[in-house]
C-alpha atoms as a PDB file:
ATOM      1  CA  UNK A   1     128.755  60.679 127.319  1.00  0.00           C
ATOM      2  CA  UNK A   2     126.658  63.139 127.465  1.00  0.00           C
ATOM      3  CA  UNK A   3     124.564  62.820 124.469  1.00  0.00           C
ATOM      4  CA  UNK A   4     123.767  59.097 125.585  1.00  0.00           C
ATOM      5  CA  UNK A   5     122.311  59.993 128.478  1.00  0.00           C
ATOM      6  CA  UNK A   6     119.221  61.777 126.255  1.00  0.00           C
ATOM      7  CA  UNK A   7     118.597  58.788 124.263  1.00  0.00           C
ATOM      8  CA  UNK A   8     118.693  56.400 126.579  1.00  0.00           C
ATOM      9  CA  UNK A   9     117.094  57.931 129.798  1.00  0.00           C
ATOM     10  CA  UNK A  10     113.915  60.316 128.757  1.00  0.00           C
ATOM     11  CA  UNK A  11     112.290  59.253 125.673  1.00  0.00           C
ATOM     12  CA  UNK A  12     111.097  61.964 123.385  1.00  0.00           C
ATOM     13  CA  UNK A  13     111.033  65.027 126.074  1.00  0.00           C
ATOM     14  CA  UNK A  14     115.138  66.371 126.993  1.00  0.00           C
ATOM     15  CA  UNK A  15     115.048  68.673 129.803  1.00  0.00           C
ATOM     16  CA  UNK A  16     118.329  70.972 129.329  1.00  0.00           C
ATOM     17  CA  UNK A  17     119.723  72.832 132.420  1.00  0.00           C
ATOM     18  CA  UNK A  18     121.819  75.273 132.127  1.00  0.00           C
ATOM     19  CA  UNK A  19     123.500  76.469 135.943  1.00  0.00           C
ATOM     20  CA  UNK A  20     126.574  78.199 136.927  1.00  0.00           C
ATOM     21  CA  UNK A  21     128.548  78.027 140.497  1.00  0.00           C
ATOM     22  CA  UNK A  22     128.173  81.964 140.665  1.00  0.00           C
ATOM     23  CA  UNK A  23     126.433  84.395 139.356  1.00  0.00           C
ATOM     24  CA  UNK A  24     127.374  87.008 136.318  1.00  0.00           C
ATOM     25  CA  UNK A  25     129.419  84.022 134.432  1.00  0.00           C
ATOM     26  CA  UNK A  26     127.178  84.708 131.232  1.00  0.00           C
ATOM     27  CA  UNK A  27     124.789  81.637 132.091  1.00  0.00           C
ATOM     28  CA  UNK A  28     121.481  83.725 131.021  1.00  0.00           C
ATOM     29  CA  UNK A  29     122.683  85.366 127.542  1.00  0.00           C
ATOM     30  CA  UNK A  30     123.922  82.013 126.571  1.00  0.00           C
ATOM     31  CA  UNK A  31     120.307  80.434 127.502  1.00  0.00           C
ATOM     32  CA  UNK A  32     119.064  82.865 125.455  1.00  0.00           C
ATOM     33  CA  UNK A  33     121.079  82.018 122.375  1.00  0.00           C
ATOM     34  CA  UNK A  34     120.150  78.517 122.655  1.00  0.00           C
ATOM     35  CA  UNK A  35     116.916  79.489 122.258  1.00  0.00           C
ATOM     36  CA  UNK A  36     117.188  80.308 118.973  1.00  0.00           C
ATOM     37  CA  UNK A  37     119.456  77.433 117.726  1.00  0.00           C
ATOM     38  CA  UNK A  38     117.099  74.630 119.271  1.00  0.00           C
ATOM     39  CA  UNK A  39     114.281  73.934 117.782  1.00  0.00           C
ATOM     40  CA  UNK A  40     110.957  73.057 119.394  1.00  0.00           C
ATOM     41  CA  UNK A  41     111.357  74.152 122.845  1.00  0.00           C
ATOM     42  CA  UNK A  42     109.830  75.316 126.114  1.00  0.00           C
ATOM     43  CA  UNK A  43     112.398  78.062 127.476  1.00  0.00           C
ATOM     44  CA  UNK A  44     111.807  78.120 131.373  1.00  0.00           C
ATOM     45  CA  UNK A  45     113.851  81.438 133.421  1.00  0.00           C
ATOM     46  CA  UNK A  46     113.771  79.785 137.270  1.00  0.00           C
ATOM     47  CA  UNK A  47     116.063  82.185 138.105  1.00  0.00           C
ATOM     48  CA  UNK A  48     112.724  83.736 140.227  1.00  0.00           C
ATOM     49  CA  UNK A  49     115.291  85.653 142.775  1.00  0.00           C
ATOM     50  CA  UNK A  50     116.574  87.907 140.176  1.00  0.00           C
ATOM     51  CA  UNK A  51     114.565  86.986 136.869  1.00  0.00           C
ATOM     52  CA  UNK A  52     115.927  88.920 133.630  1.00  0.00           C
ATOM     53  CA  UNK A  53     115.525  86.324 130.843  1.00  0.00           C
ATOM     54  CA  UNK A  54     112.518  88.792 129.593  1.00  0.00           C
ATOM     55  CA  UNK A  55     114.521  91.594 129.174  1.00  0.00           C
ATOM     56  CA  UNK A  56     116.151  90.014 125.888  1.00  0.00           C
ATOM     57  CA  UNK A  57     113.190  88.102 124.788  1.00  0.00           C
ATOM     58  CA  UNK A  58     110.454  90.593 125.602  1.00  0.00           C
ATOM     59  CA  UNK A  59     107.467  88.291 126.364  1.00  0.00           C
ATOM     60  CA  UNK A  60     104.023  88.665 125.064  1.00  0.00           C
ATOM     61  CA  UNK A  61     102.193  87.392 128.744  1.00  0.00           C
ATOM     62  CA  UNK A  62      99.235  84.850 128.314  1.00  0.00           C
ATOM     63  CA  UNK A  63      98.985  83.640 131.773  1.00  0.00           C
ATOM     64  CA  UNK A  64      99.704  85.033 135.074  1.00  0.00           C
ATOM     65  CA  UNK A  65      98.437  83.416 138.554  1.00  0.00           C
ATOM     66  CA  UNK A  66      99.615  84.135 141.816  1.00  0.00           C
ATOM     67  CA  UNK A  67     102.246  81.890 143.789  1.00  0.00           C
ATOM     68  CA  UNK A  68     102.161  81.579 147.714  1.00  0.00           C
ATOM     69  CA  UNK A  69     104.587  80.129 149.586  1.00  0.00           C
ATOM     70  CA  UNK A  70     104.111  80.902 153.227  1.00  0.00           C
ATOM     71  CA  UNK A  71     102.108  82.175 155.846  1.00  0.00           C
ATOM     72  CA  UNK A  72     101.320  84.800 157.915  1.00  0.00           C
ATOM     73  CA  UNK A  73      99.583  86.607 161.102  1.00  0.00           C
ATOM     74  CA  UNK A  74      96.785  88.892 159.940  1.00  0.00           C
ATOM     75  CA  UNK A  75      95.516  91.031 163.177  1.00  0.00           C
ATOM     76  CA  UNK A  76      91.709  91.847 163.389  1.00  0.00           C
ATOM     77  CA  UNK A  77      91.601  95.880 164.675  1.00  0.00           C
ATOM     78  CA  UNK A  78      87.968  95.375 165.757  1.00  0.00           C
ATOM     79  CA  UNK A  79      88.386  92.190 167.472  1.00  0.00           C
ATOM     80  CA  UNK A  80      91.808  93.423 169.542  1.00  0.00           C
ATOM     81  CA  UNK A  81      91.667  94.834 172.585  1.00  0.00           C
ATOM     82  CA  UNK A  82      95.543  95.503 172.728  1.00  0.00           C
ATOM     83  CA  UNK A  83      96.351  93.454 175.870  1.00  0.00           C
ATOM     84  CA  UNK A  84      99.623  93.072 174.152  1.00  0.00           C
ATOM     85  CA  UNK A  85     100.617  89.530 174.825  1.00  0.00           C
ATOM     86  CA  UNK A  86     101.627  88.997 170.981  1.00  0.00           C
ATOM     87  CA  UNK A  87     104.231  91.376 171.040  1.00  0.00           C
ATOM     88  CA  UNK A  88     105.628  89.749 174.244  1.00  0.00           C
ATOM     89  CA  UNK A  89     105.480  86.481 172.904  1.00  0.00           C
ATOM     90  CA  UNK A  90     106.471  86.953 169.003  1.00  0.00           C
ATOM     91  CA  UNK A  91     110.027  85.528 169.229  1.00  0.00           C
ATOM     92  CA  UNK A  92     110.739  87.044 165.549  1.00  0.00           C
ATOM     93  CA  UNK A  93     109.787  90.607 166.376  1.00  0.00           C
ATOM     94  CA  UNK A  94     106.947  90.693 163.923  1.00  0.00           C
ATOM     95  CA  UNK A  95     104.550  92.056 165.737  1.00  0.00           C
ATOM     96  CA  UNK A  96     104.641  95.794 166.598  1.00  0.00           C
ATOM     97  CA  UNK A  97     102.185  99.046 167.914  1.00  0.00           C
ATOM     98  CA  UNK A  98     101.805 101.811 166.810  1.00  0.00           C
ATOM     99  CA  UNK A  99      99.105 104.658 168.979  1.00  0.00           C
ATOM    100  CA  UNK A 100      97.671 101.150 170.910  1.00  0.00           C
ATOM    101  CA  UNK A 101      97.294  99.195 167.781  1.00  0.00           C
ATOM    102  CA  UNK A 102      98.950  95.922 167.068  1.00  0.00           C
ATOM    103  CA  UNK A 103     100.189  95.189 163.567  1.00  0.00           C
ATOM    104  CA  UNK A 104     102.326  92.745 161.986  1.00  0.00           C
ATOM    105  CA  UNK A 105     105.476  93.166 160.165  1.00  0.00           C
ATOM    106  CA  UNK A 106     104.679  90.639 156.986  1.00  0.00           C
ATOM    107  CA  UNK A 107     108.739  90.800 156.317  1.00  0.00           C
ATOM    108  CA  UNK A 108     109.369  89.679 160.078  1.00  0.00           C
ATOM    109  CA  UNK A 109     106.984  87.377 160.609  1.00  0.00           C
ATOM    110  CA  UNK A 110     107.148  83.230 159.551  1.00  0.00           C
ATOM    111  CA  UNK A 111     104.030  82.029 160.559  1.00  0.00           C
ATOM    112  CA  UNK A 112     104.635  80.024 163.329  1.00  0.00           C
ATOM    113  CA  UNK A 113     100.975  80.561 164.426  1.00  0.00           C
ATOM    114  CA  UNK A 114     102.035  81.463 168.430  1.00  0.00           C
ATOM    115  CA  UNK A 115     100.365  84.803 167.855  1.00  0.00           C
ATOM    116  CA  UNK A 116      97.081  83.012 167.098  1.00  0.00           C
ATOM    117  CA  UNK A 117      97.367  80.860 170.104  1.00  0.00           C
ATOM    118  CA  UNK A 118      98.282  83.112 173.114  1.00  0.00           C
ATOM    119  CA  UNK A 119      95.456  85.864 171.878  1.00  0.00           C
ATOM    120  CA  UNK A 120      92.213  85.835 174.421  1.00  0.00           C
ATOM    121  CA  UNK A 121      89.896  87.491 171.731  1.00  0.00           C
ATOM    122  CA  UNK A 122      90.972  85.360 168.534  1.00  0.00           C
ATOM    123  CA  UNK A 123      91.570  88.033 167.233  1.00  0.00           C
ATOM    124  CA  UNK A 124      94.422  86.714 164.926  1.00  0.00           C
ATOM    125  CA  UNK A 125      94.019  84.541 161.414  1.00  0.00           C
ATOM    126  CA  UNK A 126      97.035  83.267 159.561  1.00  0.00           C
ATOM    127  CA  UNK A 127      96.456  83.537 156.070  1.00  0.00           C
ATOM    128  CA  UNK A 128      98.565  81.917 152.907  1.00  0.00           C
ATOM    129  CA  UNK A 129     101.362  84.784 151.631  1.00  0.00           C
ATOM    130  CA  UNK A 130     101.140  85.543 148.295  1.00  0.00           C
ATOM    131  CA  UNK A 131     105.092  85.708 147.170  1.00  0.00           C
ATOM    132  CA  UNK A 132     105.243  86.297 143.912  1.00  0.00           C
ATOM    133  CA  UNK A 133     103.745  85.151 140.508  1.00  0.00           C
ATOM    134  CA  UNK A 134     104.690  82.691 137.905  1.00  0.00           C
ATOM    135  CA  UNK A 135     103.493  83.867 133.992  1.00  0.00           C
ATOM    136  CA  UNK A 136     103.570  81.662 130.613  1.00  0.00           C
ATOM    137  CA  UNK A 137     104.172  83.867 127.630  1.00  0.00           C
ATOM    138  CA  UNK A 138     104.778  83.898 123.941  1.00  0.00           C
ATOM    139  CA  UNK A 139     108.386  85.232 122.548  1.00  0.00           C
ATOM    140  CA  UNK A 140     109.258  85.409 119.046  1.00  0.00           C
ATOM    141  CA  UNK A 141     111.383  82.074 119.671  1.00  0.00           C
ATOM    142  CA  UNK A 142     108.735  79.767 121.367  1.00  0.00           C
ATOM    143  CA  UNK A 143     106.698  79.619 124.717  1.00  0.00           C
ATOM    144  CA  UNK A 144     108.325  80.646 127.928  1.00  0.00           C
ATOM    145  CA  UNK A 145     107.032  80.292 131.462  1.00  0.00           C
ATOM    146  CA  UNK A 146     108.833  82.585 134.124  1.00  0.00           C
ATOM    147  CA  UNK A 147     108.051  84.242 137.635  1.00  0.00           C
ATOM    148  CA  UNK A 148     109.539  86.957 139.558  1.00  0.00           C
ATOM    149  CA  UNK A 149     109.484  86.530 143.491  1.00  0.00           C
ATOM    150  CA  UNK A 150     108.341  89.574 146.039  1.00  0.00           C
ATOM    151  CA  UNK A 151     111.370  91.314 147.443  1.00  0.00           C
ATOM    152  CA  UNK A 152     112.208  89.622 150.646  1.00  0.00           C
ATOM    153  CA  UNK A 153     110.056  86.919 150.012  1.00  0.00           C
ATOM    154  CA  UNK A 154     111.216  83.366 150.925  1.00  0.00           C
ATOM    155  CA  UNK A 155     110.124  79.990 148.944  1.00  0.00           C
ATOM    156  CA  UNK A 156     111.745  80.374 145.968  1.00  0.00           C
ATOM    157  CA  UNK A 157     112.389  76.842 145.508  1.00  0.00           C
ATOM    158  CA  UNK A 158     108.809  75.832 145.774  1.00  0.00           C
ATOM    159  CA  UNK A 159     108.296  78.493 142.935  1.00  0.00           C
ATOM    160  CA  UNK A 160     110.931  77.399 140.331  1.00  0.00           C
ATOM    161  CA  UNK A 161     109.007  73.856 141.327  1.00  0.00           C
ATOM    162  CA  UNK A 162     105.580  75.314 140.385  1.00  0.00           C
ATOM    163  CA  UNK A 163     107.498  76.907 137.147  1.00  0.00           C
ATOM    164  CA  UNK A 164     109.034  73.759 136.244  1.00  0.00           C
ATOM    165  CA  UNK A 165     105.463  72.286 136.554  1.00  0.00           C
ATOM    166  CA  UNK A 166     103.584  74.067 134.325  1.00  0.00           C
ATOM    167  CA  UNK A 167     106.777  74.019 131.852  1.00  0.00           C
ATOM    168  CA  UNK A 168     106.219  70.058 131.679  1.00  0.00           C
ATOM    169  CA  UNK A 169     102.147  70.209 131.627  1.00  0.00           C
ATOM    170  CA  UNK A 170     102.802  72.787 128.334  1.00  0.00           C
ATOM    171  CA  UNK A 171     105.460  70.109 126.960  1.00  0.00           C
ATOM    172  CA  UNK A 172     103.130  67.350 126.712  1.00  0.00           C
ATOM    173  CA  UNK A 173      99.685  68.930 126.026  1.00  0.00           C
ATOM    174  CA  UNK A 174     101.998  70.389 122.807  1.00  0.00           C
ATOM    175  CA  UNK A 175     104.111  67.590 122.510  1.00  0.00           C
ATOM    176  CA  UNK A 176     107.528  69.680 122.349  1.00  0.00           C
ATOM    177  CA  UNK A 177     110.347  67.816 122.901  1.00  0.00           C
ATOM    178  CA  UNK A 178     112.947  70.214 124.623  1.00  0.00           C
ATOM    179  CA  UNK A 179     112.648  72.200 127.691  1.00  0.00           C
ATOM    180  CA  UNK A 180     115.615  75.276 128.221  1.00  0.00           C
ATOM    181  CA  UNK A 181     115.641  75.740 131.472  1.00  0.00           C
ATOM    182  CA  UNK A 182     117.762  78.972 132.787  1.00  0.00           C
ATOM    183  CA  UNK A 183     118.853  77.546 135.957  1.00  0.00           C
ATOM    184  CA  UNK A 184     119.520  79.805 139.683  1.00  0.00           C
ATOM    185  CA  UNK A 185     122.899  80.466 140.223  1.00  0.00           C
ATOM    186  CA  UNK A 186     125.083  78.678 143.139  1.00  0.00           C
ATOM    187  CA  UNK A 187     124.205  75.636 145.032  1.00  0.00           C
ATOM    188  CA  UNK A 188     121.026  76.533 146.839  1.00  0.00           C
ATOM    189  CA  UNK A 189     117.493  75.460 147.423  1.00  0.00           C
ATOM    190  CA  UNK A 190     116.089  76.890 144.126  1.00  0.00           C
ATOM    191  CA  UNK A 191     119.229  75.384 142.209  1.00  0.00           C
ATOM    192  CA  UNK A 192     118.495  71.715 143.616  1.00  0.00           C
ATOM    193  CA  UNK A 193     114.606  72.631 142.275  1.00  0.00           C
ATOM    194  CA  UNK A 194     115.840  73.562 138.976  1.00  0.00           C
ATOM    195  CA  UNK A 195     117.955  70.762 139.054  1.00  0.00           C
ATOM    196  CA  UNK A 196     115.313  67.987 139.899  1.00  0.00           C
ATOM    197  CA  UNK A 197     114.186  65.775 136.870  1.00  0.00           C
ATOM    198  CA  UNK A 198     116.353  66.962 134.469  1.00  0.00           C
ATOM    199  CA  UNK A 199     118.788  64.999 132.535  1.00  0.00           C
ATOM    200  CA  UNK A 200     121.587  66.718 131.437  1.00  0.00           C
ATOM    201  CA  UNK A 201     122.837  70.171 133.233  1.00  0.00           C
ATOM    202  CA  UNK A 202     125.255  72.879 131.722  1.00  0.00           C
ATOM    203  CA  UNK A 203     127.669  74.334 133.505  1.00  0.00           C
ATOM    204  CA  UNK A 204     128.714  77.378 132.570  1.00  0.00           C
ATOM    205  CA  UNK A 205     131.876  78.754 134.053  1.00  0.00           C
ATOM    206  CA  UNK A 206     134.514  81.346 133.425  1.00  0.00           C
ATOM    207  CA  UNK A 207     138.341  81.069 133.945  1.00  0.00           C
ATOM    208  CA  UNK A 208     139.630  83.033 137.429  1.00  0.00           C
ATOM    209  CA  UNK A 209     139.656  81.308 140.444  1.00  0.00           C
ATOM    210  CA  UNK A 210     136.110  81.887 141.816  1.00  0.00           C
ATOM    211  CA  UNK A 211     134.675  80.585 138.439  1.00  0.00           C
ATOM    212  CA  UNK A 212     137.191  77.463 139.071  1.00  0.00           C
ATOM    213  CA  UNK A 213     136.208  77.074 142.618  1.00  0.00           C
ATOM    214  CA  UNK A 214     132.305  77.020 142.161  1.00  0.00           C
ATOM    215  CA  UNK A 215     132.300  75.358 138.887  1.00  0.00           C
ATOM    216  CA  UNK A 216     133.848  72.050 141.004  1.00  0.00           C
ATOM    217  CA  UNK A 217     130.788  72.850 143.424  1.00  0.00           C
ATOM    218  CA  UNK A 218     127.959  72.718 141.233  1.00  0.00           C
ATOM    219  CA  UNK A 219     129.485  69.499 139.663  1.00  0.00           C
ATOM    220  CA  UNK A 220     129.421  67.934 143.219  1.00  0.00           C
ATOM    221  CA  UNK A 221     125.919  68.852 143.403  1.00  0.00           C
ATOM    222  CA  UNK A 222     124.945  67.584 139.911  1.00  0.00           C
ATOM    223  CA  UNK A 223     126.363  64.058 140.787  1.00  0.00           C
ATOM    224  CA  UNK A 224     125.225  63.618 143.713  1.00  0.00           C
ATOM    225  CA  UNK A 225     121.606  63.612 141.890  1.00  0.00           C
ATOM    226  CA  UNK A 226     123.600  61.529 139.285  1.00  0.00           C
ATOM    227  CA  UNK A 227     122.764  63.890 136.518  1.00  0.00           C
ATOM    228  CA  UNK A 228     124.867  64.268 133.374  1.00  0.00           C
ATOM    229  CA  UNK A 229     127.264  67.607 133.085  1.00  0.00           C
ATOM    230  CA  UNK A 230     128.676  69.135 130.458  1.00  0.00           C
ATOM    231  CA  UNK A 231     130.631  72.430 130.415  1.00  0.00           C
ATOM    232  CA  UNK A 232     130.938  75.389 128.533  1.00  0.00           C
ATOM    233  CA  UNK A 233     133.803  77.755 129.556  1.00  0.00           C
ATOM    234  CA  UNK A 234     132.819  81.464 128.992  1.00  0.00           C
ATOM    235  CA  UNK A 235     135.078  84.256 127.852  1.00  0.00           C
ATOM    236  CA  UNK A 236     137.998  81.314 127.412  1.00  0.00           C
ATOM    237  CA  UNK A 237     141.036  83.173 126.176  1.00  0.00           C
ATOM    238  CA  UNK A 238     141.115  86.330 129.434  1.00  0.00           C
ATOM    239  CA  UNK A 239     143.242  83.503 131.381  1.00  0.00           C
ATOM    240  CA  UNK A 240     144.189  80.944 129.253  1.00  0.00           C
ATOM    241  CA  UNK A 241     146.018  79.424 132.502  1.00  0.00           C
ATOM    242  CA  UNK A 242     142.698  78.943 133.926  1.00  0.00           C
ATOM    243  CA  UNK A 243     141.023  77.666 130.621  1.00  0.00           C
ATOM    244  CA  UNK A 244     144.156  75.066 130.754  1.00  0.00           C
ATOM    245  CA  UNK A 245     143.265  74.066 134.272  1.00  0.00           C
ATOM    246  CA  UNK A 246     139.670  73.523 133.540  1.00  0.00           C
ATOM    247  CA  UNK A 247     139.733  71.727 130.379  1.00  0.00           C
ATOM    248  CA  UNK A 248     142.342  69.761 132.592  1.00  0.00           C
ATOM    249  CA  UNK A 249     140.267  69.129 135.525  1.00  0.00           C
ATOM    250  CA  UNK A 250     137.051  68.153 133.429  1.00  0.00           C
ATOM    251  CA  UNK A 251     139.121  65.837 131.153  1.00  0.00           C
ATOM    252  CA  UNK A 252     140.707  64.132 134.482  1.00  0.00           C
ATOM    253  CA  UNK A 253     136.812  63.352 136.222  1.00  0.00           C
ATOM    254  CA  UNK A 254     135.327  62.429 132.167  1.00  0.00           C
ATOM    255  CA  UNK A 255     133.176  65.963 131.917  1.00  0.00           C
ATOM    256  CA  UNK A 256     132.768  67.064 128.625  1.00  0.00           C
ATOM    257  CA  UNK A 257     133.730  70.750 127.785  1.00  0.00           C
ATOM    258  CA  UNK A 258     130.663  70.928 124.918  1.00  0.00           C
ATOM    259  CA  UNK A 259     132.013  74.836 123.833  1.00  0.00           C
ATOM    260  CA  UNK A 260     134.499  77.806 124.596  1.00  0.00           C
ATOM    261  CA  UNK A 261     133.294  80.946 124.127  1.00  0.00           C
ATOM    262  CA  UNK A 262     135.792  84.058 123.311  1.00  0.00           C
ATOM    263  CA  UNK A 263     135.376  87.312 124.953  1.00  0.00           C
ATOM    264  CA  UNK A 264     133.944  89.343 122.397  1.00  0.00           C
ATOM    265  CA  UNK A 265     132.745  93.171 122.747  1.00  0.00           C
ATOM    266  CA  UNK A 266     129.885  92.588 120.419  1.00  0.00           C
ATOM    267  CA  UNK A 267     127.871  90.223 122.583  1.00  0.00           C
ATOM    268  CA  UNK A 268     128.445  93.676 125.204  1.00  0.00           C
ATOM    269  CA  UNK A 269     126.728  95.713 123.132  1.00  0.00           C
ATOM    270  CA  UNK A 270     124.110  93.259 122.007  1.00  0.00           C
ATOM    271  CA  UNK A 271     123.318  92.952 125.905  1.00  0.00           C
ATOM    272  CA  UNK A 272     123.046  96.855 125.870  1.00  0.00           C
ATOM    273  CA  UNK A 273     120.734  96.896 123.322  1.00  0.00           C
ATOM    274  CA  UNK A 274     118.581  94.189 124.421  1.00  0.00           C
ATOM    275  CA  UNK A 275     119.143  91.853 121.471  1.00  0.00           C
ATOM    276  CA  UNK A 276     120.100  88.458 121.618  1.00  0.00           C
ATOM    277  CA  UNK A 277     124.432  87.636 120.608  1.00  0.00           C
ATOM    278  CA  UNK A 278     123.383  84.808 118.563  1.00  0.00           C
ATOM    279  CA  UNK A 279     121.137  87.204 116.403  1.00  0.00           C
ATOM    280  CA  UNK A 280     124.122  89.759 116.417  1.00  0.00           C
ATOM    281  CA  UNK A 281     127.877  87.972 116.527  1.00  0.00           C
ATOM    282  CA  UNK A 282     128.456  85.773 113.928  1.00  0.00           C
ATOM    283  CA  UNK A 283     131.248  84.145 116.034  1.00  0.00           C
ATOM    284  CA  UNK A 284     129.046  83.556 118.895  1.00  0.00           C
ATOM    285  CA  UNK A 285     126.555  81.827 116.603  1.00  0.00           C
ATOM    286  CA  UNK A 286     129.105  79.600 115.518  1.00  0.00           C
ATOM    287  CA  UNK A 287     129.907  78.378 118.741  1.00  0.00           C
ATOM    288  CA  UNK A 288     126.378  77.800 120.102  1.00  0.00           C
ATOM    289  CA  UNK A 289     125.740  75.921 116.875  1.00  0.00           C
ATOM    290  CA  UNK A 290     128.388  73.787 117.187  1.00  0.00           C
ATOM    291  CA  UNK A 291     127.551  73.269 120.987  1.00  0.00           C
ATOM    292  CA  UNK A 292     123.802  72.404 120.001  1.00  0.00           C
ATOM    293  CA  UNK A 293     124.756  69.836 117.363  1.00  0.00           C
ATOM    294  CA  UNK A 294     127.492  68.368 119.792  1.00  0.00           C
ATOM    295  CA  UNK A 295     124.386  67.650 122.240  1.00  0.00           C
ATOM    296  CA  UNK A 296     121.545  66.587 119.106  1.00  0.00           C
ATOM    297  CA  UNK A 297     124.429  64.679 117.123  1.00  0.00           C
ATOM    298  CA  UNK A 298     122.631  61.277 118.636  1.00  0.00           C
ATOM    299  CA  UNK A 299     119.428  62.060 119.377  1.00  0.00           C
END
């Protein structure tokens, strides 16, 4: 079961995943209302694409360092003499001029280094890309470490890494035993990196056909790193069809569906207000109770 996997696989740290197939299924408000029913925690947002976990816990930032995760061509004006052979050699079109000056396009380029090599005057460096930053912070419900990536930078996996890092290194200096982690959404690179290490993952799904479809993806991907799922179907009674076909489909491969969550207004117009539904909906802190004590009842 699920719960078994805890005891008998990761001693006294429990890294808790929580992912979802697609995006908008409700994965980071219910994150955020297990942070307040577990106890003890690092709460980790590597959702570094489009992070928004701060917006309903409103972080008090400690730490913030910079995060590269590339490289690119730098041009030296005083050193050029414009003979041009970057620009006829740049196979990504990074490299463009402008009143006979070369510059390059940082978004283009991916720091293949041919730039460097063709120019007579060495005129060209490639320098490590800063693409975005990773923070640790203090919220009224325990330590969180987050980062936001650069628009249009690339790497995000190798940030959620970093993120996931520090989250650990925090864990043990403080010996807390549970890391939240608010996973990526979909399949990707920066999902497998959020995924890596943990031991149990949460799926969190919603009943229509999409939610269906990708929920059955990110359980492929969870098993193939043999890590242990559980499933919480959001907003269960707008297709009870649907809710029948999941609860179905988990109980036929042994999945455990750990809660189903109603559609409720109130946890709308908690997210409009930037509170947190477990603070707000009594019904939704019933549920996420009841989920957390289904996962801690053998611990």
């Amino acid at each position: 079961g699920i719960v078994s996997v805890l005891k008998e696989e990761i001693g006294d740290m429990k890294e808790i995943v929580v992912v979802s197939g697609k995006g908008g299924t409700g994965k980071t408000t219910i994150v955020s209302c297990l942070s307040c029913a577990i106890p003890r925690k690092i709460i980790v947002d590597t959702d570094v694409d489009a992070a928004d976990m701060f917006i309903l816990l409103t972080p008090e930032i400690l730490q913030q360092e910079e995060f590269t995760g590339g490289q690119s061509a730098v041009i030296d004006e005083e050193e050029c003499t414009g003979c041009g052979l970057c620009e006829k050699y740049c196979r990504f079109d990074a490299i463009c001029r402008r009143e006979d000056k070369y510059f390059v396009n940082p978004m283009k380029c991916e720091g293949c280094t041919l730039c460097s090599l063709v120019c007579p005057e060495r005129a060209i460096t490639i320098v490590d890309e800063i693409v975005g930053k990773w923070f640790v912070s203090n919220t009224k419900h325990g330590k969180m470490v987050h980062a936001r990536l650069n628009p249009g930078a690339e790497n995000s996996g190798g940030l959620v890494a970093r993120v996931k890092e520090e989250a650990h290194t925090i864990a043990e200096e403080e010996d807390i035993p549970y890391i939240l982690v608010d996973g990526p959404p979909g399949i990707g690179c920066p999902v497998i990196s959020a995924l890596s290490g943990a031991q149990i993952a949460i799926v969190v799904t919603e009943p229509t056909i999409s939610g269906v479809h990708d929920l059955k993806r990110v359980w492929q991907l969870c098993n193939n790193f043999d890590i242990e799922t559980g499933v919480v179907v959001n907003k269960c009674d707008i297709n009870k069809e649907k809710s029948e076909e999941i609860k179905s489909w988990c109980k036929q491969n042994k999945i455990e569906v750990l809660a189903e969550i109603p559609f409720t207004r109130c946890v709308d117009e908690a997210l409009m207000n930037k509170e947190i539904a477990y603070d707000v909906c009594p019904s939704i802190k019933e549920v996420i109770d009841k989920m957390w004590h289904k996962i801690n009842a053998t611990l």
